[in-house]
Every structure is written in structure tokens, then in C-alpha cells.
N, C-alpha and C. Protein backbone atom coordinates (compact mmCIF):
# COMPACT_ATOMS: atom_id res chain seq x y z
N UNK A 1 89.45 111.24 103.60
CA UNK A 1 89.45 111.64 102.22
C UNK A 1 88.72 110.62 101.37
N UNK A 2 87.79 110.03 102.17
CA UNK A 2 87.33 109.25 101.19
C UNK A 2 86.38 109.85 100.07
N UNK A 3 86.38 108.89 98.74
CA UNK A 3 85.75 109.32 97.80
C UNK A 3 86.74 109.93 96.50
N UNK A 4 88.44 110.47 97.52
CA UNK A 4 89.39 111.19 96.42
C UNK A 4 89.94 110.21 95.61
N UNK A 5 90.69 110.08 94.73
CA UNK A 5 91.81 109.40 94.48
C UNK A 5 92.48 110.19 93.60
N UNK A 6 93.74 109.57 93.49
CA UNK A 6 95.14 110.45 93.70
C UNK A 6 95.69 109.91 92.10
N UNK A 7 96.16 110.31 91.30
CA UNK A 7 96.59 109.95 90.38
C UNK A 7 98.11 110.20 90.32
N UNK A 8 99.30 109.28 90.06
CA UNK A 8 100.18 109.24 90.05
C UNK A 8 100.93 108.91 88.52
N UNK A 9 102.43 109.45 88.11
CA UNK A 9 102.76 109.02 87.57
C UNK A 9 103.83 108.10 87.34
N UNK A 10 104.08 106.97 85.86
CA UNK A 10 104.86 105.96 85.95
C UNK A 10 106.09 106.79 85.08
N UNK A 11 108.01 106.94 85.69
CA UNK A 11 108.52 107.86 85.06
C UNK A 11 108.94 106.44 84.49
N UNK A 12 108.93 106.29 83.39
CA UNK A 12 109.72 104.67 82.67
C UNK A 12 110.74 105.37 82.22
N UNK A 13 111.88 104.38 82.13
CA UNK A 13 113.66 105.07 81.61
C UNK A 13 113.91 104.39 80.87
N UNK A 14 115.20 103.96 80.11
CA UNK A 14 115.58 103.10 79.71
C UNK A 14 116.41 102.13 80.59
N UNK A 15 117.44 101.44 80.20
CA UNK A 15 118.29 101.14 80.36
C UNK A 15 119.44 101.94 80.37
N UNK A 16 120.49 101.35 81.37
CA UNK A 16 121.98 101.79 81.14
C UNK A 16 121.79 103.82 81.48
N UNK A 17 120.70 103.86 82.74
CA UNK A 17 121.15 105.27 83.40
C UNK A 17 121.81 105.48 84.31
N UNK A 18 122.95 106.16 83.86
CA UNK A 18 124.41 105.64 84.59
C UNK A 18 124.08 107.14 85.64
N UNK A 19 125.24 107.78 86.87
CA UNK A 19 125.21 108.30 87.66
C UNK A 19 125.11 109.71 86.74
N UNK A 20 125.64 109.82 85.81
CA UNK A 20 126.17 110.49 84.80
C UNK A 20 124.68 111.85 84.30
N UNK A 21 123.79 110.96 84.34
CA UNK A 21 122.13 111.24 84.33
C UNK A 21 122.17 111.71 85.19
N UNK A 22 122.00 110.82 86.30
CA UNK A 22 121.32 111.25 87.42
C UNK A 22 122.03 112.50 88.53
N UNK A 23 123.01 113.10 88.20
CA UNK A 23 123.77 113.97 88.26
C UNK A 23 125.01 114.56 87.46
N UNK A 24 124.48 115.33 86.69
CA UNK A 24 124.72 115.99 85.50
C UNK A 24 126.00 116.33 85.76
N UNK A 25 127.93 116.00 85.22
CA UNK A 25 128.50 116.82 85.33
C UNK A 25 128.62 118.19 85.14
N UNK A 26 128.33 119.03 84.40
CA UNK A 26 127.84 120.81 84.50
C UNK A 26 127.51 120.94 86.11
N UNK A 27 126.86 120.15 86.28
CA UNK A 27 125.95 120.77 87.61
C UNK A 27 126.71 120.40 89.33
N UNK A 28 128.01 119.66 88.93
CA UNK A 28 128.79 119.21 89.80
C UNK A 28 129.36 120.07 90.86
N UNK A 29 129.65 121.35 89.92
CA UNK A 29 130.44 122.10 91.25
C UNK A 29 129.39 123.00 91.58
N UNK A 30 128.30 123.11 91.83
CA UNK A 30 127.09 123.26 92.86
C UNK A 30 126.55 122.68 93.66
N UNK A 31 125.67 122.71 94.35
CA UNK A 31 125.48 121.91 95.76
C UNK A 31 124.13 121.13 95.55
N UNK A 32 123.60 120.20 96.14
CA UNK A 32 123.08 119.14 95.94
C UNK A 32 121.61 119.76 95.12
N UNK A 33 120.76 120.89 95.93
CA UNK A 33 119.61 121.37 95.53
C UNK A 33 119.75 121.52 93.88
N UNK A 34 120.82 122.08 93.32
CA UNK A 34 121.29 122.54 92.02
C UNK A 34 121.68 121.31 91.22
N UNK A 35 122.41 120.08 91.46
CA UNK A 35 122.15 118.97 91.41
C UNK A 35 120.92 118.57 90.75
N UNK A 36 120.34 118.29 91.40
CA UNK A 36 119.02 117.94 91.98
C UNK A 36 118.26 118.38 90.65
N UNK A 37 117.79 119.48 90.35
CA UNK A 37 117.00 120.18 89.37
C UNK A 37 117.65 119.89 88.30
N UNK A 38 118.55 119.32 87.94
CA UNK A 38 119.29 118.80 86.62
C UNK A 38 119.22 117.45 86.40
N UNK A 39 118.76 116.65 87.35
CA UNK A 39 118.51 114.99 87.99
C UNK A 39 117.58 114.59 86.20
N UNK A 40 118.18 113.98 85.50
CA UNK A 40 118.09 113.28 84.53
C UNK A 40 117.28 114.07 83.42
N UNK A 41 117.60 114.86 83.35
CA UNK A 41 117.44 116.28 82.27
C UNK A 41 117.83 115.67 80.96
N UNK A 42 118.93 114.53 80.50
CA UNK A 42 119.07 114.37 79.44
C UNK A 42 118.47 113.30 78.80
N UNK A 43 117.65 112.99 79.53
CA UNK A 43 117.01 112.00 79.23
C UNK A 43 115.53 112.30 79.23
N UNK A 44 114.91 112.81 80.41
CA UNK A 44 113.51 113.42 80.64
C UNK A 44 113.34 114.99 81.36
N UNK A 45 113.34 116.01 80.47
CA UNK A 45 113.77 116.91 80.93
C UNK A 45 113.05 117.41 81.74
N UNK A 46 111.89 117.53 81.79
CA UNK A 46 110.74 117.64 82.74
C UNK A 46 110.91 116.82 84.63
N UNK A 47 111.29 115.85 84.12
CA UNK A 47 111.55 114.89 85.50
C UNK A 47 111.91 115.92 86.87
N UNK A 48 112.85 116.66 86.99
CA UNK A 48 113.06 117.54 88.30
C UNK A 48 111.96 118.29 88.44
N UNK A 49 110.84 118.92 87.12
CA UNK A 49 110.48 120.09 88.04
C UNK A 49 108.64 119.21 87.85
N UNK A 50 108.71 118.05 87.59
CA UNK A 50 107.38 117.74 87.81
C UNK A 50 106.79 116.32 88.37
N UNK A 51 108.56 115.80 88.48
CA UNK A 51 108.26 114.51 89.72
C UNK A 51 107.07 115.27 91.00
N UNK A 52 106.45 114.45 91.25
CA UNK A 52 105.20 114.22 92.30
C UNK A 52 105.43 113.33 93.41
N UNK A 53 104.25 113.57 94.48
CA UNK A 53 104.80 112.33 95.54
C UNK A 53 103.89 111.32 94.89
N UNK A 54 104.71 110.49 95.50
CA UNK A 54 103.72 108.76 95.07
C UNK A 54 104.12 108.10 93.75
N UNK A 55 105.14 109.29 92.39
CA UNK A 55 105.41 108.35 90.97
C UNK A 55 106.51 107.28 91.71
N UNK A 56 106.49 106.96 90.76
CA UNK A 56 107.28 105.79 90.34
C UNK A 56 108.76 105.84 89.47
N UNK A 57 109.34 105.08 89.58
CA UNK A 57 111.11 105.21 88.29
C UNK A 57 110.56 103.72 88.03
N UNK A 58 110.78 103.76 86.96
CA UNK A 58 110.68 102.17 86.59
C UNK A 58 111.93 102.39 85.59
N UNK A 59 112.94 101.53 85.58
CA UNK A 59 114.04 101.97 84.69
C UNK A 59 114.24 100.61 84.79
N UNK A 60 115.64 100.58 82.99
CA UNK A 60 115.40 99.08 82.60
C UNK A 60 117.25 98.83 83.52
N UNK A 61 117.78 97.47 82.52
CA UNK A 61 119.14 96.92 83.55
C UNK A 61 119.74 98.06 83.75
N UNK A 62 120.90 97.95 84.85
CA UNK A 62 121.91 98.85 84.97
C UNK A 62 121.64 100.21 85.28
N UNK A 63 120.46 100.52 86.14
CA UNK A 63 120.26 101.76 86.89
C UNK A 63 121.11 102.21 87.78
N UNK A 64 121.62 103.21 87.47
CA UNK A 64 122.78 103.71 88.42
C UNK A 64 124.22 103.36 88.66
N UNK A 65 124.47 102.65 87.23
CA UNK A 65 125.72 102.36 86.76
C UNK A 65 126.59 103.18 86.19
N UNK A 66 127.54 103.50 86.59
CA UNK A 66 128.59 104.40 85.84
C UNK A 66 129.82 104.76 87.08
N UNK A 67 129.97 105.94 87.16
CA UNK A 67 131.08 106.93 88.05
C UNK A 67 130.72 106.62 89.59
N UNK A 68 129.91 106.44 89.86
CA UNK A 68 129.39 106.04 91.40
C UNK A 68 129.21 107.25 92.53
N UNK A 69 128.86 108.20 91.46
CA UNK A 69 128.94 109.19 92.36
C UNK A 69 127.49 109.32 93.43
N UNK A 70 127.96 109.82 94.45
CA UNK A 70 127.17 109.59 95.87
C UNK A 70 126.35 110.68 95.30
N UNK A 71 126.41 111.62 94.63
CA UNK A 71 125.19 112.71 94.71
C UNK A 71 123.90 112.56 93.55
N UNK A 72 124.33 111.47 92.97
CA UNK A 72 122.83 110.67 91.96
C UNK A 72 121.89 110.49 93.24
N UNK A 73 122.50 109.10 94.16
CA UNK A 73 121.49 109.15 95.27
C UNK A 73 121.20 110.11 95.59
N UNK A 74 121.54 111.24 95.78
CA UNK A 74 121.30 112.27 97.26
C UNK A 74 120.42 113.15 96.67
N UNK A 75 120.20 113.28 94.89
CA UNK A 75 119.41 114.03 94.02
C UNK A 75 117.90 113.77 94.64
N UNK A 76 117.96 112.51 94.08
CA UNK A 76 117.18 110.82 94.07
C UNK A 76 116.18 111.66 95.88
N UNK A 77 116.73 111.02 96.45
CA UNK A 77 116.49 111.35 97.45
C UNK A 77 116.09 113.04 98.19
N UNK A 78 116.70 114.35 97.40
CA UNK A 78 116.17 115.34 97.84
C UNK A 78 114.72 115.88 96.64
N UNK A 79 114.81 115.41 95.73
CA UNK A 79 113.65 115.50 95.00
C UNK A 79 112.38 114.84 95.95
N UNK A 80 112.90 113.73 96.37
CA UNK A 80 111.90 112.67 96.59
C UNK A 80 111.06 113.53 98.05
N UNK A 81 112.06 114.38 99.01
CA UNK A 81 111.87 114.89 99.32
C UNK A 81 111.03 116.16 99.46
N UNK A 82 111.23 116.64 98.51
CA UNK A 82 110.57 118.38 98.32
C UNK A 82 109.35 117.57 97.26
N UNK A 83 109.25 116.57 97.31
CA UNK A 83 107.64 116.28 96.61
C UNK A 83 107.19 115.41 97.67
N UNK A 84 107.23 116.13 98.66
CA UNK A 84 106.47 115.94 100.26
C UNK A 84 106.15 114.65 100.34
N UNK A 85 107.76 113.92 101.10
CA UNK A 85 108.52 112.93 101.89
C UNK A 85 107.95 111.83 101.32
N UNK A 86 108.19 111.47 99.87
CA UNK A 86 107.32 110.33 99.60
C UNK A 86 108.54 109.09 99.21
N UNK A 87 109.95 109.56 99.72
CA UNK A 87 110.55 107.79 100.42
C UNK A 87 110.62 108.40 101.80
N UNK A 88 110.63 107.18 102.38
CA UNK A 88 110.55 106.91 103.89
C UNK A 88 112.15 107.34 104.11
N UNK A 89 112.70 107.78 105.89
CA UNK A 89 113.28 107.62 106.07
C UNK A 89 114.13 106.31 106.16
N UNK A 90 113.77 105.39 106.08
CA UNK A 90 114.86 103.68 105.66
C UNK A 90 115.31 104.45 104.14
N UNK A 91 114.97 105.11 103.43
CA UNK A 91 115.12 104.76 102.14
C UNK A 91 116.86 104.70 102.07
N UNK A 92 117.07 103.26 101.15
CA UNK A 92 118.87 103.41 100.67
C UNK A 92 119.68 104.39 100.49
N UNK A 93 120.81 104.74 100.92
CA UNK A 93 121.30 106.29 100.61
C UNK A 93 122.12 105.82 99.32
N UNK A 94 122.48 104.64 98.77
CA UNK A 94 122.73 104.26 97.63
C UNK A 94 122.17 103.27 96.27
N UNK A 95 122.77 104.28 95.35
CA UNK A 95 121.92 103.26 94.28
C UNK A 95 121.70 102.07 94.05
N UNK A 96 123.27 101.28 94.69
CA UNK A 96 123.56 100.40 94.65
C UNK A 96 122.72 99.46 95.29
N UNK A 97 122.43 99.92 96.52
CA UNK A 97 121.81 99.03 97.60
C UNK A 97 120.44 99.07 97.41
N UNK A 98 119.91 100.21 96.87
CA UNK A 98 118.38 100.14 96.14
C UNK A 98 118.37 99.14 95.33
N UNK A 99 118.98 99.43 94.26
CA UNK A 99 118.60 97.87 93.22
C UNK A 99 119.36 96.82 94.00
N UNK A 100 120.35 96.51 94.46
CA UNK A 100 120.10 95.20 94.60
C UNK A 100 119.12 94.82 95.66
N UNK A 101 118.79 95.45 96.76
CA UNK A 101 117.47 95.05 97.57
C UNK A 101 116.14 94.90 96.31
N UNK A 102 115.73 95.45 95.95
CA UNK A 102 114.79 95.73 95.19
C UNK A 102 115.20 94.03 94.04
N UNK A 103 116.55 94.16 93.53
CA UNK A 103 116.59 92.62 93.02
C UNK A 103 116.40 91.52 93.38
N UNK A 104 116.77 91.73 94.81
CA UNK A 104 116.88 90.66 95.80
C UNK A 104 115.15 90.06 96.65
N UNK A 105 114.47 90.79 96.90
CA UNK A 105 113.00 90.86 97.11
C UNK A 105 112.40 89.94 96.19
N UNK A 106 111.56 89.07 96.86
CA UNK A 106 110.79 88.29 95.89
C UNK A 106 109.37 88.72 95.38
């Protein structure tokens, strides 16, 4: 493919996006896909249906702080998915362990 290049986007957040975002209570007693398409709607409403492979989250302190619910990751992760496999299988199955690896990295 030489000669293409690929343009990606940067999703910037704020601070303090708690699980709460990243899996919408409304959308709780449905199953992860349904989840998923609500994945930080109150903040960037666009984000579920036009994340791409290759963007980026750049979000400020306290990403993924709040209720701790396991299905923020699993959003996180099936989006990341259906925009053709762009985290690796290693990827963290928690938020937790994302940022702090990601803190921890020099």
C-alpha cells in the first residue's frame, strides 16, 4: 500500500470519566453490543458509531473511575473490536490495569 496514508482520529475527553460514561446505566440491563453503542454518549455522542481503527482516547486524570463496572472495559474493547481488531489480543480486560500500565511505562 505504499503511497496510502491512513488518517486517524484523536478522541480527547476530559477528566474524571467514570465507568458511569463508559457504560451508560439505561443501557445496563442489555447485553454488552447494546452497551457498547451507548459507550460515552454523554459526553461524545458520536464516539460509538464513528470510532475507527487506529484513533486514539486521550482522556485527562481519573479515566475509568467510578462504580467499577466490568462492562466499561468490555464496551472499550468490543467497539475496539468491530472497528477491525485494532487492540491486540494482550489488550487489559480492565480499566484499571490499562491506566496504570500505561502510567507505569516510561
Amino acid at each position: 500500500m505504499s503511497g496510502m496514508s491512513e488518517t486517524h482520529r484523536v478522541w480527547r475527553l476530559g477528566a474524571d470519566i467514570d465507568t458511569d460514561l463508559l457504560a451508560p446505566g439505561h443501557a445496563m440491563k442489555h447485553g454488552i453490543e447494546t452497551i457498547a453503542k451507548h459507550c460515552l454518549e454523554a459526553v461524545r455522542p458520536e464516539f460509538a458509531r464513528e470510532v475507527r481503527r487506529g484513533d486514539v482516547i486521550v482522556a485527562g486524570p481519573n479515566f475509568g473511575i467510578g462504580s467499577s463496572r466490568e462492562q466499561a472495559a468490555e464496551a472499550l474493547v468490543l467497539l475496539a473490536r468491530e472497528a477491525n481488531e485494532r487492540f491486540t489480543a494482550s489488550c487489559p480486560q480492565s480499566l484499571a490495569t490499562s491506566v496504570a500500565t500505561s502510567l507505569a511505562t516510561p
